[in-house]
N, C-alpha and C. Protein backbone atom coordinates (compact mmCIF):
# COMPACT_ATOMS: atom_id res chain seq x y z
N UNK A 1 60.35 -36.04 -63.95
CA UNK A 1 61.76 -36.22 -64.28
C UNK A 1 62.49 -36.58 -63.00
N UNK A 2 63.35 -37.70 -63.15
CA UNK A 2 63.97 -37.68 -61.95
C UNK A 2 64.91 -36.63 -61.33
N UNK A 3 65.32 -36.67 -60.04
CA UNK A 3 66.02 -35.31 -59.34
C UNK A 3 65.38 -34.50 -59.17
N UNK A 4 66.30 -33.24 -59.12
CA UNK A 4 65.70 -32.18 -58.80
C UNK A 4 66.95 -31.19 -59.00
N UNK A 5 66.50 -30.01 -59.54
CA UNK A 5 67.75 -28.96 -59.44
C UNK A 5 67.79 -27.71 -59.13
N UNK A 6 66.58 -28.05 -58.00
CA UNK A 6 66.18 -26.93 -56.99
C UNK A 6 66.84 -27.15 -55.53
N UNK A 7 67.77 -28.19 -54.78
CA UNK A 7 68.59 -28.36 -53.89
C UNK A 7 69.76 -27.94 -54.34
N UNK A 8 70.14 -27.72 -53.24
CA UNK A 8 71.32 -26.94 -52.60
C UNK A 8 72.74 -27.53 -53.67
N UNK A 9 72.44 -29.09 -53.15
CA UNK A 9 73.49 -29.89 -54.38
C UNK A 9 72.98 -29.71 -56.15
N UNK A 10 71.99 -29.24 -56.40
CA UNK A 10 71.68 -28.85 -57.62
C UNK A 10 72.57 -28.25 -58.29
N UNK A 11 72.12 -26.93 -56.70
CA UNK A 11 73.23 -25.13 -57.12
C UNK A 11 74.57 -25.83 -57.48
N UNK A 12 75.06 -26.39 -56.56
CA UNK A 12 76.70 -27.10 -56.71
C UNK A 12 76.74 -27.30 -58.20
N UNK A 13 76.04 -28.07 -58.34
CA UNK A 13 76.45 -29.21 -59.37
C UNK A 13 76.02 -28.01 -60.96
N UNK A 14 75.48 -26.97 -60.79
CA UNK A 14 75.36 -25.69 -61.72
C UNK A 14 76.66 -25.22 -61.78
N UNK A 15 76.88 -24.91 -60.90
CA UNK A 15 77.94 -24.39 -60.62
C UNK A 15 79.74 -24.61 -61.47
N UNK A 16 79.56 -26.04 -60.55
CA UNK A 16 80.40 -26.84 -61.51
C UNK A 16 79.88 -27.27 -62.55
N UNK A 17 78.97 -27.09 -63.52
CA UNK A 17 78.98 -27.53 -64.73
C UNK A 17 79.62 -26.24 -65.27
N UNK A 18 79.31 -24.81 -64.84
CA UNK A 18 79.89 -23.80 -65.24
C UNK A 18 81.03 -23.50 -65.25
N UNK A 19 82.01 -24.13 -63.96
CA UNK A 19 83.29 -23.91 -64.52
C UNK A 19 83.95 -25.19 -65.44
N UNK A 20 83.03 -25.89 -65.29
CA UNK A 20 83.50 -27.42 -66.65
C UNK A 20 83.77 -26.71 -67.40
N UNK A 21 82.56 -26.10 -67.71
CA UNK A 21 81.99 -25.83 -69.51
C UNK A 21 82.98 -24.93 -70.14
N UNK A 22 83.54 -24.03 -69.35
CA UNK A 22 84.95 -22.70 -69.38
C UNK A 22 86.01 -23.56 -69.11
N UNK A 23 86.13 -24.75 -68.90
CA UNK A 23 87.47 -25.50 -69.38
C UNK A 23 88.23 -25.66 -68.20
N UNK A 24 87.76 -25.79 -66.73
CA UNK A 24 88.19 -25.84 -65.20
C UNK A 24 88.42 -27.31 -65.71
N UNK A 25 89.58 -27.83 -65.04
CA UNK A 25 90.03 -28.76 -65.20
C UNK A 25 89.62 -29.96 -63.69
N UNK A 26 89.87 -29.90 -63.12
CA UNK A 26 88.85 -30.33 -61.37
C UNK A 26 87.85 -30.08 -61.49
N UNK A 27 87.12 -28.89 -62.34
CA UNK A 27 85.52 -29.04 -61.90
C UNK A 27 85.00 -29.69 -62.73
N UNK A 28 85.31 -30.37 -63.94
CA UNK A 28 84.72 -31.31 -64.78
C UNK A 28 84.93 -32.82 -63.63
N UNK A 29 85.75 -33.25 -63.06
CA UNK A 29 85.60 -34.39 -62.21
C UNK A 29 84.43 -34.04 -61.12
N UNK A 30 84.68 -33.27 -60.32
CA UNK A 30 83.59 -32.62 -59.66
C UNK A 30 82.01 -33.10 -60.15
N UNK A 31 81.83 -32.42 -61.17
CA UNK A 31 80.76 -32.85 -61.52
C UNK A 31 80.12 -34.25 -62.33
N UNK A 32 81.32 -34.99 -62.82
CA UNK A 32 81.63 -36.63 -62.86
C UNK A 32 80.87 -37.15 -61.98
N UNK A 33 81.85 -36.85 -60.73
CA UNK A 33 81.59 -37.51 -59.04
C UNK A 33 80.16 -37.14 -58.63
N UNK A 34 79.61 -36.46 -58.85
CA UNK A 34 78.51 -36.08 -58.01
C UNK A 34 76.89 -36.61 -58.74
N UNK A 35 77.41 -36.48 -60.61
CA UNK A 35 76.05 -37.05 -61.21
C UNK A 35 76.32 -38.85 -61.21
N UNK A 36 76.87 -39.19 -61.05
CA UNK A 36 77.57 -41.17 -60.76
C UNK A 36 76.33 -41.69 -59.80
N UNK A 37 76.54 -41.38 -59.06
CA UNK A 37 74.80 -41.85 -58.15
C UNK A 37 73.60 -41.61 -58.61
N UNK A 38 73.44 -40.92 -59.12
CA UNK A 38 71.88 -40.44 -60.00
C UNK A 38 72.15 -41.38 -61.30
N UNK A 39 73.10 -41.45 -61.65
CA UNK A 39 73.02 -42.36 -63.23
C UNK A 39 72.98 -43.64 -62.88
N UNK A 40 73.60 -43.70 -61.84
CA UNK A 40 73.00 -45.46 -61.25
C UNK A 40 72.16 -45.64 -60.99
N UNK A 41 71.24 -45.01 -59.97
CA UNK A 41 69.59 -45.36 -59.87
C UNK A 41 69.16 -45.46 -60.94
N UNK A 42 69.08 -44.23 -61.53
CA UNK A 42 68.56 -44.08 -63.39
C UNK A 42 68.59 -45.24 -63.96
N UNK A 43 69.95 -45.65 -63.94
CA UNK A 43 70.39 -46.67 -65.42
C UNK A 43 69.56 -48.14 -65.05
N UNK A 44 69.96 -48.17 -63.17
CA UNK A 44 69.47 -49.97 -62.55
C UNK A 44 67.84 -49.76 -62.82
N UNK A 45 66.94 -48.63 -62.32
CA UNK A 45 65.69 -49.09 -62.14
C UNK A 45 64.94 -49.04 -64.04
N UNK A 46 65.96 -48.26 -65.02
CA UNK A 46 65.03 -48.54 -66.27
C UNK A 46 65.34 -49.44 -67.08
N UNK A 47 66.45 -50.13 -66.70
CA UNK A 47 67.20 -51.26 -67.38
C UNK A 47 66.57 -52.58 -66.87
N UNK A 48 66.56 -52.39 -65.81
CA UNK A 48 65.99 -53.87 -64.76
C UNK A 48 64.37 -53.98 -65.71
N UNK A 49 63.99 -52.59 -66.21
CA UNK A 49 62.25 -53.15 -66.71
C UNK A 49 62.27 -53.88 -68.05
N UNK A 50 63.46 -54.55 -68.30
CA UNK A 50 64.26 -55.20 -69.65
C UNK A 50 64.62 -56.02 -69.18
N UNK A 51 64.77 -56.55 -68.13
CA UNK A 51 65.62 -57.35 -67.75
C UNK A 51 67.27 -57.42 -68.22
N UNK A 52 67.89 -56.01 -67.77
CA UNK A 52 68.68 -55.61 -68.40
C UNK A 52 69.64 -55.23 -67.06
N UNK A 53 69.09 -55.04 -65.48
CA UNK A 53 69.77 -54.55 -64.46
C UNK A 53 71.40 -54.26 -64.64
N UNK A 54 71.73 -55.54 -65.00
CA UNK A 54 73.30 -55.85 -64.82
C UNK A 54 73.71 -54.83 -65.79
N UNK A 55 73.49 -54.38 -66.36
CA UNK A 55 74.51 -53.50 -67.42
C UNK A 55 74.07 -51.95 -66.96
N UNK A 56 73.34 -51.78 -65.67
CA UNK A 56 73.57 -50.20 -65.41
C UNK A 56 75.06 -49.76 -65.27
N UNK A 57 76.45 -50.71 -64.44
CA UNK A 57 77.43 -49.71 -64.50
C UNK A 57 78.26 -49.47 -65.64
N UNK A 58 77.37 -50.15 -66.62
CA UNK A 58 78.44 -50.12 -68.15
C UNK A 58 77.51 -49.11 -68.57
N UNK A 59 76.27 -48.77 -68.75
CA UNK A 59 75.69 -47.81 -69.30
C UNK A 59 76.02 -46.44 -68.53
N UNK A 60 76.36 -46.27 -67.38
CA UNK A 60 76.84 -45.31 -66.47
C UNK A 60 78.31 -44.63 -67.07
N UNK A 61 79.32 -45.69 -67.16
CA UNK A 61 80.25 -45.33 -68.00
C UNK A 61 80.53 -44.68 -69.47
N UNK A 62 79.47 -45.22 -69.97
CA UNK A 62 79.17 -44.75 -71.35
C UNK A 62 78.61 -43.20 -71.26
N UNK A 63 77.56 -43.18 -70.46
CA UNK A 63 76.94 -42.58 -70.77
C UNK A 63 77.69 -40.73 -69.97
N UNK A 64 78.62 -41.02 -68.98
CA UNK A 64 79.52 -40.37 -68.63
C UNK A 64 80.87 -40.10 -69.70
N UNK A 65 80.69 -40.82 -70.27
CA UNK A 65 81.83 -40.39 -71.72
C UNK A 65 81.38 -39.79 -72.59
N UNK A 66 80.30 -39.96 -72.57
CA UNK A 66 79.08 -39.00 -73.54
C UNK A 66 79.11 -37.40 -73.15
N UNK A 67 79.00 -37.37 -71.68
CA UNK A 67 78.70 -36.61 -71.02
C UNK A 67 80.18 -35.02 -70.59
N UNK A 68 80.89 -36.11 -71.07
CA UNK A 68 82.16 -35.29 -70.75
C UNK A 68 82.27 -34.95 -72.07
N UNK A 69 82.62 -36.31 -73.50
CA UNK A 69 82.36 -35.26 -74.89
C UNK A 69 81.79 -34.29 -75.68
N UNK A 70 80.51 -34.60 -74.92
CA UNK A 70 79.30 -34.00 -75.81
C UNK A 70 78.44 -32.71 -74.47
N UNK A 71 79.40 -32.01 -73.24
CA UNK A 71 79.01 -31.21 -73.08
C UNK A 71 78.53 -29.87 -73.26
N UNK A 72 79.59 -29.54 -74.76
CA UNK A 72 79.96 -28.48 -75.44
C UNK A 72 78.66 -28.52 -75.74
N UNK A 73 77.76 -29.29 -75.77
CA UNK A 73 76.44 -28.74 -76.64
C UNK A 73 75.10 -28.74 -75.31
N UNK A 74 75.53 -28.62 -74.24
CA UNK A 74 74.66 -28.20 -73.56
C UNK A 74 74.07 -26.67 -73.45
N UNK A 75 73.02 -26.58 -73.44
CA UNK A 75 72.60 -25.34 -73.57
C UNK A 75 72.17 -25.10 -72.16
N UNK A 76 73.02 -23.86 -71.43
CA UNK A 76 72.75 -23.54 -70.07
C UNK A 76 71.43 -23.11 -69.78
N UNK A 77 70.45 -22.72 -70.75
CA UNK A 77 69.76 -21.92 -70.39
C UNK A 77 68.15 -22.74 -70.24
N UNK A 78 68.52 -24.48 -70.23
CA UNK A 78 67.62 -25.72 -69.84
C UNK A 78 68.26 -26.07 -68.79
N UNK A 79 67.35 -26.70 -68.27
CA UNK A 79 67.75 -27.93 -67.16
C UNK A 79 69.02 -28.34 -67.25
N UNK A 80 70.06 -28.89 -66.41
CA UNK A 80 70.94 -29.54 -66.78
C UNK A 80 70.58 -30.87 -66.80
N UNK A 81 70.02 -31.63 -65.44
CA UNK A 81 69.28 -33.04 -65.19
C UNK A 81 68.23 -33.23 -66.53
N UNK A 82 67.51 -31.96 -67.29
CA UNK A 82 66.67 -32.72 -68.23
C UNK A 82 67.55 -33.26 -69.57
N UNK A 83 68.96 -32.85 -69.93
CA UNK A 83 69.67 -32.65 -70.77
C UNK A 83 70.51 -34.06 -70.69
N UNK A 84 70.99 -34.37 -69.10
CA UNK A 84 71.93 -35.69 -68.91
C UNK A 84 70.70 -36.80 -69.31
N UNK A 85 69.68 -36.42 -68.30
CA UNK A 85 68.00 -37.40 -68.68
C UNK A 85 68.26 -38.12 -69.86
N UNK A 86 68.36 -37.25 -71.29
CA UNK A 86 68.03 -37.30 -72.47
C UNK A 86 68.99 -37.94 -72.83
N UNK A 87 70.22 -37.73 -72.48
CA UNK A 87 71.55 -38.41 -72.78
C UNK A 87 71.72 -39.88 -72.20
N UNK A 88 70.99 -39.97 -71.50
CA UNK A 88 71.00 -41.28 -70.91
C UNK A 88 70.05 -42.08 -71.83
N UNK A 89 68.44 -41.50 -71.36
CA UNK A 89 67.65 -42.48 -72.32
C UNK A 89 68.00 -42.74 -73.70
N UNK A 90 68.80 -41.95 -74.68
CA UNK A 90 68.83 -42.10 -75.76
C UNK A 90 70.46 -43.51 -75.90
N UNK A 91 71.13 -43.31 -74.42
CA UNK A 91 72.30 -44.30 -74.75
C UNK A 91 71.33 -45.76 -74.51
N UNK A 92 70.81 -45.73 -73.57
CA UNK A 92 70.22 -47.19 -72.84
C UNK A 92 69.86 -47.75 -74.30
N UNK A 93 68.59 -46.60 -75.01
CA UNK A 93 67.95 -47.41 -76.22
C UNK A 93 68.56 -47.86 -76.88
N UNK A 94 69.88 -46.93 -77.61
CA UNK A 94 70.32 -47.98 -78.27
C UNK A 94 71.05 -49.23 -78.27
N UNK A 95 71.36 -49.05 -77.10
CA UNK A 95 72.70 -50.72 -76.32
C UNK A 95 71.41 -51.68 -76.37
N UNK A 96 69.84 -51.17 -75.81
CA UNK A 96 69.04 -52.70 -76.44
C UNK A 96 68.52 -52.74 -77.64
N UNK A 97 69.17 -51.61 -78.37
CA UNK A 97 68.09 -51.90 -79.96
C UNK A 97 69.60 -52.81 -80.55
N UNK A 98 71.18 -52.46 -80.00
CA UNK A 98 72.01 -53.21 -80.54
C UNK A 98 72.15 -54.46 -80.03
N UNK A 99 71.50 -54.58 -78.87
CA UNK A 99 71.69 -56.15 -78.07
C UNK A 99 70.16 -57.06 -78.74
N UNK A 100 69.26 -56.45 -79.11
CA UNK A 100 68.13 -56.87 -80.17
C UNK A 100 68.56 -57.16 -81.02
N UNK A 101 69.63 -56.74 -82.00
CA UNK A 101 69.90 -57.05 -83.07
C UNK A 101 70.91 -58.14 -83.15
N UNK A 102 71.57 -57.92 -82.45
CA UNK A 102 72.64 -58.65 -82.16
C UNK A 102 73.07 -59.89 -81.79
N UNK A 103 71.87 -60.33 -81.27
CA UNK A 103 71.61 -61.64 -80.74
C UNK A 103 70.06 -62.25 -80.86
N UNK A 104 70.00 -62.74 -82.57
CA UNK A 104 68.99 -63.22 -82.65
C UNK A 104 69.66 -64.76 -83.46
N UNK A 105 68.80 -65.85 -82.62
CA UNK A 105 69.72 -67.29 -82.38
C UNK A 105 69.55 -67.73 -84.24
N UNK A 106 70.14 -68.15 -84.92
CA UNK A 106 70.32 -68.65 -85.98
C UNK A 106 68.76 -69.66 -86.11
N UNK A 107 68.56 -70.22 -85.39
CA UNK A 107 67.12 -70.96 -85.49
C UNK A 107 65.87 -70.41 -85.69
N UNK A 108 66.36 -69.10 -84.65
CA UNK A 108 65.05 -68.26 -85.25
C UNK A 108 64.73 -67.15 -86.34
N UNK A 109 66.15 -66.73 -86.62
CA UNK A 109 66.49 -66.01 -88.35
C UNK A 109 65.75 -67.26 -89.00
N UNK A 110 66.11 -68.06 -89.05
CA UNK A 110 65.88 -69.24 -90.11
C UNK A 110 63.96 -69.63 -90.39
N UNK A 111 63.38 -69.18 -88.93
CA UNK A 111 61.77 -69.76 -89.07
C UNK A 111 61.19 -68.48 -89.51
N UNK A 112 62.04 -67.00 -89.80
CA UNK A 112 61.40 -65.94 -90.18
C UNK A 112 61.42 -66.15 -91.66
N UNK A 113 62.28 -66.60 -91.98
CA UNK A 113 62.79 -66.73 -93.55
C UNK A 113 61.77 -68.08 -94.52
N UNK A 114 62.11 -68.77 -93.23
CA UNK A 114 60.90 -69.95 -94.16
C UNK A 114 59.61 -69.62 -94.00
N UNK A 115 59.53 -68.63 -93.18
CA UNK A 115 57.82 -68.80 -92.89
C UNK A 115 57.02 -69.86 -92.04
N UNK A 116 58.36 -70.19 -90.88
CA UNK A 116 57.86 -71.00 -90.14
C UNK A 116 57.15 -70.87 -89.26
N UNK A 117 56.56 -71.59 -88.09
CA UNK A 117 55.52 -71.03 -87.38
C UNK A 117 54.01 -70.61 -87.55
N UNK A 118 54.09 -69.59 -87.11
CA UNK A 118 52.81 -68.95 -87.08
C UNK A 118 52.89 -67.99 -87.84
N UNK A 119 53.92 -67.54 -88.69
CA UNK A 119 53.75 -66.24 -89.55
C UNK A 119 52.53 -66.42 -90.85
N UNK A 120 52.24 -67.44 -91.32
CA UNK A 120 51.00 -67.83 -92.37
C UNK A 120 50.07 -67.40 -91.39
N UNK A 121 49.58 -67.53 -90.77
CA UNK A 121 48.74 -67.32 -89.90
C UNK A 121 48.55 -65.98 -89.92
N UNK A 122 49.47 -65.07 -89.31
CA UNK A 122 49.18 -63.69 -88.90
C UNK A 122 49.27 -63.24 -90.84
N UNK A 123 49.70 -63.32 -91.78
CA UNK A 123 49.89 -62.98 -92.52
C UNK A 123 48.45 -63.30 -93.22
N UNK A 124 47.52 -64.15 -93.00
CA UNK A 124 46.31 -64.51 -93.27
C UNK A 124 44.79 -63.82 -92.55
N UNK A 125 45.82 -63.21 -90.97
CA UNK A 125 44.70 -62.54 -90.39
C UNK A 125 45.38 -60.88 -90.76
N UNK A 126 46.04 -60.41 -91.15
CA UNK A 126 46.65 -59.40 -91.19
C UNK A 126 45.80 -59.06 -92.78
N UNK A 127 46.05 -59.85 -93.53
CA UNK A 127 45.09 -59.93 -94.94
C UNK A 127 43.99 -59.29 -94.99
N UNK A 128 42.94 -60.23 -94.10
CA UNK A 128 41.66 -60.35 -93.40
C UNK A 128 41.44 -58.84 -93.30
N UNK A 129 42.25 -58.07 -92.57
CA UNK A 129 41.88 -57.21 -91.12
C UNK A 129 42.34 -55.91 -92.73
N UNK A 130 43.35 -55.92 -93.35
CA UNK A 130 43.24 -54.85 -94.38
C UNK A 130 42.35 -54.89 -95.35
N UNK A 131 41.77 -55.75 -95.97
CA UNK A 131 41.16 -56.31 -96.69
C UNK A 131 39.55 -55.50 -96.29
N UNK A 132 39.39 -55.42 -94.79
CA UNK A 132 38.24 -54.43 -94.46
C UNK A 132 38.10 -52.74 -94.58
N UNK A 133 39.59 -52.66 -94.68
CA UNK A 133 39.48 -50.68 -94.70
C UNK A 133 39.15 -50.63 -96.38
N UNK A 134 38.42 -49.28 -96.46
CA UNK A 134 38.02 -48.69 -97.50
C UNK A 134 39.69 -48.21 -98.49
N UNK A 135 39.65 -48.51 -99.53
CA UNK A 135 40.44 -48.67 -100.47
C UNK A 135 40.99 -47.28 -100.80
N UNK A 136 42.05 -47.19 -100.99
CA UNK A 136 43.14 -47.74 -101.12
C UNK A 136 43.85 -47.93 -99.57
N UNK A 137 43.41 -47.71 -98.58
CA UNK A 137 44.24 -47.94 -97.50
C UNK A 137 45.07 -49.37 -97.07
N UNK A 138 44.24 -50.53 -97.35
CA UNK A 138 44.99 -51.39 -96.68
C UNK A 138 45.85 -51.61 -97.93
N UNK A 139 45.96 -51.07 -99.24
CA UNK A 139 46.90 -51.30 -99.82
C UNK A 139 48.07 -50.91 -99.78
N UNK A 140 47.68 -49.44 -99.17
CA UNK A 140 48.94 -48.36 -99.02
C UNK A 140 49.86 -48.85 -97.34
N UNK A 141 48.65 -49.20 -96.56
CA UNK A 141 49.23 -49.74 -95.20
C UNK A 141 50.41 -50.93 -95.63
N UNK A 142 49.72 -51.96 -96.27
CA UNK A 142 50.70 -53.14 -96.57
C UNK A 142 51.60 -53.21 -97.44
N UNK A 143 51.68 -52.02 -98.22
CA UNK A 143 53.10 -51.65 -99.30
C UNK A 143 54.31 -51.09 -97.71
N UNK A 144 53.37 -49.72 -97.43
CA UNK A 144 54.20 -49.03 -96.74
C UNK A 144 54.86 -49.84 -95.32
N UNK A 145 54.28 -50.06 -94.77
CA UNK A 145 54.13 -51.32 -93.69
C UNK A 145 54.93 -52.72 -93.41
N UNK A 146 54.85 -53.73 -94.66
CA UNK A 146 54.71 -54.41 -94.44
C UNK A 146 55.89 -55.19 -95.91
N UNK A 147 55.96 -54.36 -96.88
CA UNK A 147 56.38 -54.64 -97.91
C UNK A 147 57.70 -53.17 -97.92
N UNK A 148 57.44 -52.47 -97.04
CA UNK A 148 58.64 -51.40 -97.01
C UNK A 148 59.05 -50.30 -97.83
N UNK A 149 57.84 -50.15 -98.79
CA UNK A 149 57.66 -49.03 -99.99
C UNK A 149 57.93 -47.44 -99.09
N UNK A 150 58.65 -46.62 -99.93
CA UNK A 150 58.69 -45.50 -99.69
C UNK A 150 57.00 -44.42 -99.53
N UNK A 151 57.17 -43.86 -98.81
CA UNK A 151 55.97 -42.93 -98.72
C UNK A 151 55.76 -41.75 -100.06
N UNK A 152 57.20 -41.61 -100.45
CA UNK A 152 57.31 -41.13 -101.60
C UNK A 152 56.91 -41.87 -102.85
N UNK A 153 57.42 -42.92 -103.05
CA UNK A 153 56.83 -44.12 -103.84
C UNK A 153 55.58 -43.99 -104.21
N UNK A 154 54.60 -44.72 -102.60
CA UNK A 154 53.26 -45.07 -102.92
C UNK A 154 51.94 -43.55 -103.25
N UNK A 155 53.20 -42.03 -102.62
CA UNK A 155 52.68 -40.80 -103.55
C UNK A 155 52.44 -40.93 -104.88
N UNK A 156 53.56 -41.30 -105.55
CA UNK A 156 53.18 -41.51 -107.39
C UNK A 156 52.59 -42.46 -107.58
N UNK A 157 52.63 -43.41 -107.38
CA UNK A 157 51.71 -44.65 -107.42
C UNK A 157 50.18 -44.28 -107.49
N UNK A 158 50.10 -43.74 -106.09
CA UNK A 158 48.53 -43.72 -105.83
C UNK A 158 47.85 -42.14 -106.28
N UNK A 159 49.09 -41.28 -106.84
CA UNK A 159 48.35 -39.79 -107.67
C UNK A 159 48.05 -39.09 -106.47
N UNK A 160 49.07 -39.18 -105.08
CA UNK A 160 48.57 -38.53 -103.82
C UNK A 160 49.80 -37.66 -103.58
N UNK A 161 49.64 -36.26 -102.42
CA UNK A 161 50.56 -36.08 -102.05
C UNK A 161 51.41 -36.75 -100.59
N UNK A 162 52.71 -36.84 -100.62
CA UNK A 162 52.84 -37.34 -99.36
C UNK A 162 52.24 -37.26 -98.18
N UNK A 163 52.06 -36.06 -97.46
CA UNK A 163 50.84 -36.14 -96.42
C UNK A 163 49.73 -36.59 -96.83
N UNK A 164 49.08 -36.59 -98.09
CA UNK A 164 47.47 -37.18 -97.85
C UNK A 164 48.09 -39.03 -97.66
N UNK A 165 49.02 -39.59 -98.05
CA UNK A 165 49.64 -41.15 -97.87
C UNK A 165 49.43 -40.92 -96.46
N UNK A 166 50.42 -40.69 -95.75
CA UNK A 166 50.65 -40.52 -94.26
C UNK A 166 49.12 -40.47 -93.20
N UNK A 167 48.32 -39.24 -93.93
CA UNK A 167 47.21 -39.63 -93.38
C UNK A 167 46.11 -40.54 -93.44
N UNK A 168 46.04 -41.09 -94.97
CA UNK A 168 45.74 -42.43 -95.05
C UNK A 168 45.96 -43.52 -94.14
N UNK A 169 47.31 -43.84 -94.10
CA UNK A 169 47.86 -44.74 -93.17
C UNK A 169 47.57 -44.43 -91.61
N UNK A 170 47.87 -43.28 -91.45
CA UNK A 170 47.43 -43.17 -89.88
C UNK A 170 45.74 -43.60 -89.22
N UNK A 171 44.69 -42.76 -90.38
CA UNK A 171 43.65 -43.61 -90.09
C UNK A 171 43.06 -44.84 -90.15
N UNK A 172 44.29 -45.43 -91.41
CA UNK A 172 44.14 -46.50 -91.41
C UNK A 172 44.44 -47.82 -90.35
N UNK A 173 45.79 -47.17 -89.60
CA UNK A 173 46.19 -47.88 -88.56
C UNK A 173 45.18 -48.11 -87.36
N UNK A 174 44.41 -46.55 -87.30
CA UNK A 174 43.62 -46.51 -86.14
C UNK A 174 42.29 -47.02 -86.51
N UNK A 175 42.06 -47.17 -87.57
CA UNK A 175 40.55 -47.87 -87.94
C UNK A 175 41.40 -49.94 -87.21
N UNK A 176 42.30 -49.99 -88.23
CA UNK A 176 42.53 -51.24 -87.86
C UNK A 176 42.51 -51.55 -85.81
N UNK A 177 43.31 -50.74 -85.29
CA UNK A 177 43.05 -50.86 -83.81
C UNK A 177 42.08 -51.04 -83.19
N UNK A 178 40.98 -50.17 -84.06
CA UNK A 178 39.65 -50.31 -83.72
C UNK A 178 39.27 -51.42 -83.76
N UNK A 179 39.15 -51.72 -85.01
CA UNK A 179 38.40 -53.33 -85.24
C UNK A 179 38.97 -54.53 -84.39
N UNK A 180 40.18 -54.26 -84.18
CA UNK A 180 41.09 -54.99 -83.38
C UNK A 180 40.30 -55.38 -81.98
N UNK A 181 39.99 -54.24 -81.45
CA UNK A 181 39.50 -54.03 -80.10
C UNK A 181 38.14 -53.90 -79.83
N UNK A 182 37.47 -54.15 -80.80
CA UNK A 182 36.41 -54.96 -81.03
C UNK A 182 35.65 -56.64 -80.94
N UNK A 183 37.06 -56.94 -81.38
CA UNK A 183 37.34 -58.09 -81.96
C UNK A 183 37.62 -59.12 -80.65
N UNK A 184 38.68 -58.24 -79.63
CA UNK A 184 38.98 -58.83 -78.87
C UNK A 184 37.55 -58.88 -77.31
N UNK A 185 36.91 -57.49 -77.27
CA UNK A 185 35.44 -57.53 -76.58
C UNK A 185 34.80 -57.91 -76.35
């Protein structure tokens, strides 16, 4: 985990989260000011592995508004650094699961929809590759999977309970990996 909250500035920064948390009005900036450098390293070196660098001081901001709303639910009796950690990774993901979504070019919505490209292809080796697991799996894989059926669903369907589906699919995934990596050997 990055940091540490065994230095001296740790104690501080305990400290002042403690009189934050009791409603000190200066020691909530206090402790603003002091985690701002740690959320920048944080934000630049896991963002940059996205090619995402430039938006550490907007995720810094955010994630400090987070941090000031949503302190009330810190539990003193964890880490504080593992708690902001968590608050961070969980903001970053979603600004690229919304910048994923968000910006996909009209040309390429359009070759998913026709089936342009190479999707016949993978949809022909994807066939192939279920088509080898012992039955009912690659059926249940490519409902659940691939066609978006509920796990509940392919329970009545297939006269199973939900976990025995789930574990179907899981070995089924890992049989497929297998063969996969076989394949590629």
């Amino acid at each position: 985990m990055p940091g540490s909250d065994t230095d001296e500035r740790g104690n501080e920064r305990w400290r002042a989260l403690a009189i934050a948390a009791a409603g000190g009005g200066t020691a909530m900036g206090l402790l603003l000011a002091e985690l701002v450098p740690l959320l920048r390293r944080y934000c630049a070196s896991q963002l940059a592995r996205y090619g995402r660098g430039d938006w550490a001081e907007d995720m810094v901001q955010e994630i400090m508004l987070t941090v000031h709303l949503k302190l009330h639910t810190y539990d003193d009796a964890m880490p504080f650094l593992a708690w902001l950690y968590a608050v961070a990774k969980h903001k970053m993901i979603d600004a690229l699961r919304r910048e994923r979504i968000h910006h996909v070019p009209l040309e390429e919505a359009a070759d998913v929809v026709d089936g342009g490209g190479e999707a016949p292809l993978a949809q022909r080796d994807l066939t192939q590759l279920l088509a080898q697991l012992k039955p009912p799996a690659g059926a249940i894989i490519q409902a659940l999977k691939v066609e978006g059926a509920s796990v509940k669903a392919l329970a009545a369907q297939y006269g199973m309970s939900e976990s025995n589906i789930k574990i179907v699919v899981h070995r089924g995934l890992r049989r497929l990996a297998e063969m996969m990596a076989k394949e590629r050997a």
